[in-house]
Protein backbone atom coordinates (compact mmCIF):
# COMPACT_ATOMS: atom_id res chain seq x y z
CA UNK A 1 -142.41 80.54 193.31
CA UNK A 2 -140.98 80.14 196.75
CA UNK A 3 -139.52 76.69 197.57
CA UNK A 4 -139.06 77.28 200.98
CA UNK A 5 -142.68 79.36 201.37
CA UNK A 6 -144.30 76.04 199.61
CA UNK A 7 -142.86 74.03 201.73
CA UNK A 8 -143.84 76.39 205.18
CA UNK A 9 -147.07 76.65 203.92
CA UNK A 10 -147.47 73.32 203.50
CA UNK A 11 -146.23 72.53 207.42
CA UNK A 12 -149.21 74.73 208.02
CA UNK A 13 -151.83 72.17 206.61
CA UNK A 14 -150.12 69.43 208.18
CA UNK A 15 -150.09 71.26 211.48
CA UNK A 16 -153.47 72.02 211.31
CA UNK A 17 -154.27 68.39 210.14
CA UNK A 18 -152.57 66.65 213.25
CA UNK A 19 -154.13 69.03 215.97
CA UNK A 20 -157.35 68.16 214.17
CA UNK A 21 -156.66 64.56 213.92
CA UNK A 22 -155.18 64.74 217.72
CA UNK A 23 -158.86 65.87 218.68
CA UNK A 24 -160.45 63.75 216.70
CA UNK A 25 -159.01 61.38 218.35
CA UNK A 26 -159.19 62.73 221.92
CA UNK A 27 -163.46 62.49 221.42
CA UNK A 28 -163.57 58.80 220.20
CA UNK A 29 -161.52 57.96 223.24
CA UNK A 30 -163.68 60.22 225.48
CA UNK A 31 -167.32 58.80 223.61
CA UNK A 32 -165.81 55.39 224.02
CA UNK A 33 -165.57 55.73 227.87
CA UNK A 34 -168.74 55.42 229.80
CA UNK A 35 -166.80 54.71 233.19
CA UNK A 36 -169.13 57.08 235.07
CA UNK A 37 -172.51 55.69 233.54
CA UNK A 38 -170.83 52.04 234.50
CA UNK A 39 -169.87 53.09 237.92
CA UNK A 40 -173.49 54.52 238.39
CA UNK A 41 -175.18 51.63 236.79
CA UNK A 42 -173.33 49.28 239.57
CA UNK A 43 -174.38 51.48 242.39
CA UNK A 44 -177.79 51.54 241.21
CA UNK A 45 -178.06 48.03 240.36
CA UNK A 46 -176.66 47.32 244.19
CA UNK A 47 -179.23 49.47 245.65
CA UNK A 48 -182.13 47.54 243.81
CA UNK A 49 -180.62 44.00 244.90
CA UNK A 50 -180.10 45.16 248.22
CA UNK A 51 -183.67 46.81 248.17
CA UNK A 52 -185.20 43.42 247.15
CA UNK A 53 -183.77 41.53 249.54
CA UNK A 54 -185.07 43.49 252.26
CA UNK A 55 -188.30 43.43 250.94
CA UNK A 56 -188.00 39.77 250.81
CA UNK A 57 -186.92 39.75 254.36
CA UNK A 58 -189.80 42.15 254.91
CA UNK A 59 -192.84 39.71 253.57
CA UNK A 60 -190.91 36.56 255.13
CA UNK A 61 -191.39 38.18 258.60
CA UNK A 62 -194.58 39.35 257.96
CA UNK A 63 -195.73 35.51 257.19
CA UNK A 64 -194.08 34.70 260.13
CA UNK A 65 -195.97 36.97 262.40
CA UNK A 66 -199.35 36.05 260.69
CA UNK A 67 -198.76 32.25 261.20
CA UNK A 68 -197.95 32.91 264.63
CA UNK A 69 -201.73 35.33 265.12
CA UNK A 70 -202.95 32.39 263.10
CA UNK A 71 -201.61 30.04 265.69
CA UNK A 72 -202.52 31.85 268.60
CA UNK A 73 -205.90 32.15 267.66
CA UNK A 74 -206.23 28.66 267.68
CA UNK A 75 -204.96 28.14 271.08
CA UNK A 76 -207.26 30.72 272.33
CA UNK A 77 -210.05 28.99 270.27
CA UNK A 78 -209.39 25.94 272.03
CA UNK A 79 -208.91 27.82 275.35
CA UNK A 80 -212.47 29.02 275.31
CA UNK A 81 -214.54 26.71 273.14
CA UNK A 82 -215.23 24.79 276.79
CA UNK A 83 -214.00 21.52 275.49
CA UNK A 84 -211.28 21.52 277.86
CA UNK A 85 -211.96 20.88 281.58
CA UNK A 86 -209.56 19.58 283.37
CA UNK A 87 -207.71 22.17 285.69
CA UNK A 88 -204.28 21.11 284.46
CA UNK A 89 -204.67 20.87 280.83
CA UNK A 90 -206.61 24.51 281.26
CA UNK A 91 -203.41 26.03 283.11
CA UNK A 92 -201.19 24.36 280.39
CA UNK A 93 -203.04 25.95 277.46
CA UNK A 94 -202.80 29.20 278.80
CA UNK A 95 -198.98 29.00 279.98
CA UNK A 96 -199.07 28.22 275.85
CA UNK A 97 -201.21 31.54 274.48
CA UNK A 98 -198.96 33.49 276.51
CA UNK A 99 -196.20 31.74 275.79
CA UNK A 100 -197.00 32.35 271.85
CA UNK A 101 -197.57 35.73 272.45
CA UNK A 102 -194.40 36.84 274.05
CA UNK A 103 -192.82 35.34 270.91
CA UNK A 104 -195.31 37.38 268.99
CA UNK A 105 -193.99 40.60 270.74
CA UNK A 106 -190.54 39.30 269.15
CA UNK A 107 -191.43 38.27 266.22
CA UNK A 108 -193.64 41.70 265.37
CA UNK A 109 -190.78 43.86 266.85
CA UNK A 110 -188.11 41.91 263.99
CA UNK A 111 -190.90 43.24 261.32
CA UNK A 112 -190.76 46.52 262.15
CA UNK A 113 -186.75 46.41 261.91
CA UNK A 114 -187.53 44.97 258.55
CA UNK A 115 -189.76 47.42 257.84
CA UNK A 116 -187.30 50.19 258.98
CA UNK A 117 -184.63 48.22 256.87
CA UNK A 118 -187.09 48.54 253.69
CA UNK A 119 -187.47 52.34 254.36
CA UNK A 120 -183.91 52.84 254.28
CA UNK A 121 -182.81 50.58 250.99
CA UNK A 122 -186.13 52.62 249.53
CA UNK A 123 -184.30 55.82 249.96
CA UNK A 124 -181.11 54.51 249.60
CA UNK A 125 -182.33 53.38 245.98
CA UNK A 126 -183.61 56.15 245.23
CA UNK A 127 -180.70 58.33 245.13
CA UNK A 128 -178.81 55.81 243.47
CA UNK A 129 -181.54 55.79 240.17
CA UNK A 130 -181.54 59.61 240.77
CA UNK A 131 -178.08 59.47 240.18
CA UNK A 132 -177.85 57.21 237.23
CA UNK A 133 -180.23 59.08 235.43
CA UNK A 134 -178.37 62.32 236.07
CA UNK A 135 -174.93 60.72 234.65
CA UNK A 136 -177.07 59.20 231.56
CA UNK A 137 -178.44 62.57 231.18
CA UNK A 138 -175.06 64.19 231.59
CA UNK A 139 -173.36 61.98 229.45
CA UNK A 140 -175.98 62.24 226.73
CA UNK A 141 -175.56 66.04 226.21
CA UNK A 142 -171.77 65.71 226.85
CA UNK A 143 -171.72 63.06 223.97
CA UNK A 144 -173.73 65.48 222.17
CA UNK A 145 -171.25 68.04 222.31
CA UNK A 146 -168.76 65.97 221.58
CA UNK A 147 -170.58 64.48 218.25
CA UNK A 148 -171.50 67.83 216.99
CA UNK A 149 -167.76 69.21 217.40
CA UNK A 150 -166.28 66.03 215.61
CA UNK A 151 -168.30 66.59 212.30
CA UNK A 152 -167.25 69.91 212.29
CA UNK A 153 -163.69 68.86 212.65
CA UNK A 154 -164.22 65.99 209.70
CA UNK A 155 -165.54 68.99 207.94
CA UNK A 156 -162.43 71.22 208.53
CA UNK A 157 -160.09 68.33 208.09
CA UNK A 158 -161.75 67.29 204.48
CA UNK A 159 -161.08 71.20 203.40
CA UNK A 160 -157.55 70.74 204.27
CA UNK A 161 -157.00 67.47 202.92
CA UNK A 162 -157.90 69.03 199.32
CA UNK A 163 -155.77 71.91 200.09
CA UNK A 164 -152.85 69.82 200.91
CA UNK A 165 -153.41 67.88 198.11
CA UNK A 166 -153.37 71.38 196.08
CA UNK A 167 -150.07 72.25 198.30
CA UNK A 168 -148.11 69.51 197.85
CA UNK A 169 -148.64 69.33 193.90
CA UNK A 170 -146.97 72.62 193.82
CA UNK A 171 -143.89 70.79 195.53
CA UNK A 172 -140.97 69.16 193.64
CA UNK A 173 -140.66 65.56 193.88
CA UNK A 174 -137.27 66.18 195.58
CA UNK A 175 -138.76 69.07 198.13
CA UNK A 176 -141.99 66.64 198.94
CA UNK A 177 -139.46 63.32 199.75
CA UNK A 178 -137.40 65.63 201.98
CA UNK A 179 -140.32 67.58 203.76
CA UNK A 180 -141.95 64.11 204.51
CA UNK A 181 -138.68 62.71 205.55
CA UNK A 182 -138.24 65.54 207.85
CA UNK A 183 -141.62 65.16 209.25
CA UNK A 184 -141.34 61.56 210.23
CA UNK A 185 -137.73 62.11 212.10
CA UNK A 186 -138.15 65.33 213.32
CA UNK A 187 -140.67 64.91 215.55
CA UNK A 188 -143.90 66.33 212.04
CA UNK A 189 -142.71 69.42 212.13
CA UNK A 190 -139.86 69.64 208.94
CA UNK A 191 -139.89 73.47 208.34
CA UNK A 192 -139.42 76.07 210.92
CA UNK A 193 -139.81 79.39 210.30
CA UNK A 194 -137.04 82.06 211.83
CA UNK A 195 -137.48 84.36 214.27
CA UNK A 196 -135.11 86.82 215.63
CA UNK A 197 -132.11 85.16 213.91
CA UNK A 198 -133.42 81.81 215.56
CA UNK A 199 -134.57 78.57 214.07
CA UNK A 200 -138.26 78.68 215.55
CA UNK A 201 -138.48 74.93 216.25
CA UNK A 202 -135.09 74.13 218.00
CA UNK A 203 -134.07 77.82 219.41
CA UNK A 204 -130.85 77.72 217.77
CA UNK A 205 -129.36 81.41 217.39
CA UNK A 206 -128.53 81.34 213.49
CA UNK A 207 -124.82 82.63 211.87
CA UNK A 208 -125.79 85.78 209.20
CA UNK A 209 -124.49 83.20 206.50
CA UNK A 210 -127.46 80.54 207.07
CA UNK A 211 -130.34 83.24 207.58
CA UNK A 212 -129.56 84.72 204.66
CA UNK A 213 -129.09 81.83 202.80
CA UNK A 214 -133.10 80.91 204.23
CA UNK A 215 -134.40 83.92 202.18
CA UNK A 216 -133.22 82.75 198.95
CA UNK A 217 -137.17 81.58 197.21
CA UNK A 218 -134.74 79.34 194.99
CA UNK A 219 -133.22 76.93 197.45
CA UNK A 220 -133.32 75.16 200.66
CA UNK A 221 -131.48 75.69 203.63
CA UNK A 222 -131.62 73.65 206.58
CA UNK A 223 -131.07 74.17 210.58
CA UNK A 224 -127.12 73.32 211.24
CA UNK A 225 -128.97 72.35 215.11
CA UNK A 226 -132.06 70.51 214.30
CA UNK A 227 -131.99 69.74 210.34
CA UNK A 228 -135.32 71.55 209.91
CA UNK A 229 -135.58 73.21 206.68
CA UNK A 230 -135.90 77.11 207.37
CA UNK A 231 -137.81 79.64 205.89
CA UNK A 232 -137.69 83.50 206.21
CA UNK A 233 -140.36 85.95 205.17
């Protein structure tokens, strides 16, 4: 048995457990944010309002216009029913019809801009629920993704749990209170391998004295930079 190599091995788990866990955490965040379903949900929502309201505007001028047909027709009922006789009250009716219908003129022209206005909050709205369903949609699948890659990862981390557990039972009591001392103050990684006569984690070139003291399988040898414990295959 290998101290050192028990311990490295061990790093490897852990390593592998904190990118996984890092991820894991990376997708709640991500399936916790619906920021772009929000944002399209307001501009949709917008549209409609503003859509209503010029449909509202739309029916108020068309009851407008109507009373004022309704109105003229009355005048012009009048005008002609032959009740009226005297000259004056004759040339004052009609001064009123076409008085009425010069305001109709206005009046029909202000439904047609809110007619126009309708046909462009229509389209307007449109794109904006064309939208919103393509970010639900896009989100959905994304989400999807997402969901399928995270039980994979619970999958992957639950195998390395057990195998950690397996790892760290081969550890001495001594080795495991160092290693997880190590990897809370050295930033979780406690045991570097070396490379090239240098301390993989820190870069530190290594004296002859301390790299061969890292192959020894019986004891532990640590970093004179970073405090790491070493190990050399």
């Amino acid at each position: 048995m290998s101290r050192p190599k028990d311990l490295y091995d061990l790093q490897q788990i852990d390593s592998q457990l904190d990118r996984i866990n890092a991820r894991l955490k990376e997708i709640a965040a991500i399936l916790a944010d619906d920021q772009a379903v929000r944002q399209a949900q307001g501009e949709a929502d917008k549209a409609a309002q503003h859509l209503a309201e010029a449909q509202k505007q739309l029916q108020q001028a068309r009851q407008i216009v109507q009373a004022q047909r309704t109105k003229i027709q009355q005048e012009e009922d009048k005008l002609y029913s032959g009740r009226v006789v005297n000259p004056k009250e004759l040339n004052d009716l009609q001064n009123e019809v076409a008085a009425l219908k010069r305001h109709l003129d206005t009046l029909e022209e202000r439904q047609i801009e809110a007619m126009l206005l309708v046909d462009e909050t229509s389209a307007v709205n449109e794109r904006a629920q064309q939208k919103l369903e393509a970010v639900k949609a896009e989100s959905a699948q994304r989400n999807q993704t997402l969901i399928a890659e995270r039980e994979a990862l619970l999958t992957q981390r639950a195998d390395l749990e057990t195998r950690r557990q397996k790892q760290s039972a081969r550890l001495t009591a001594e080795d495991r209170e160092l290693y997880e001392r190590l990897r809370t103050t050295r930033g979780r990684i406690a045991v570097a391998r070396v490379q090239e006569r240098t301390c993989a984690a820190c870069g530190s070139t290594l004296i002859s004295a301390t790299r061969q003291q890292a192959r020894s399988p019986s004891s532990i040898t640590l970093c004179d930079t970073c405090g790491r414990i070493l190990y050399s295959d």
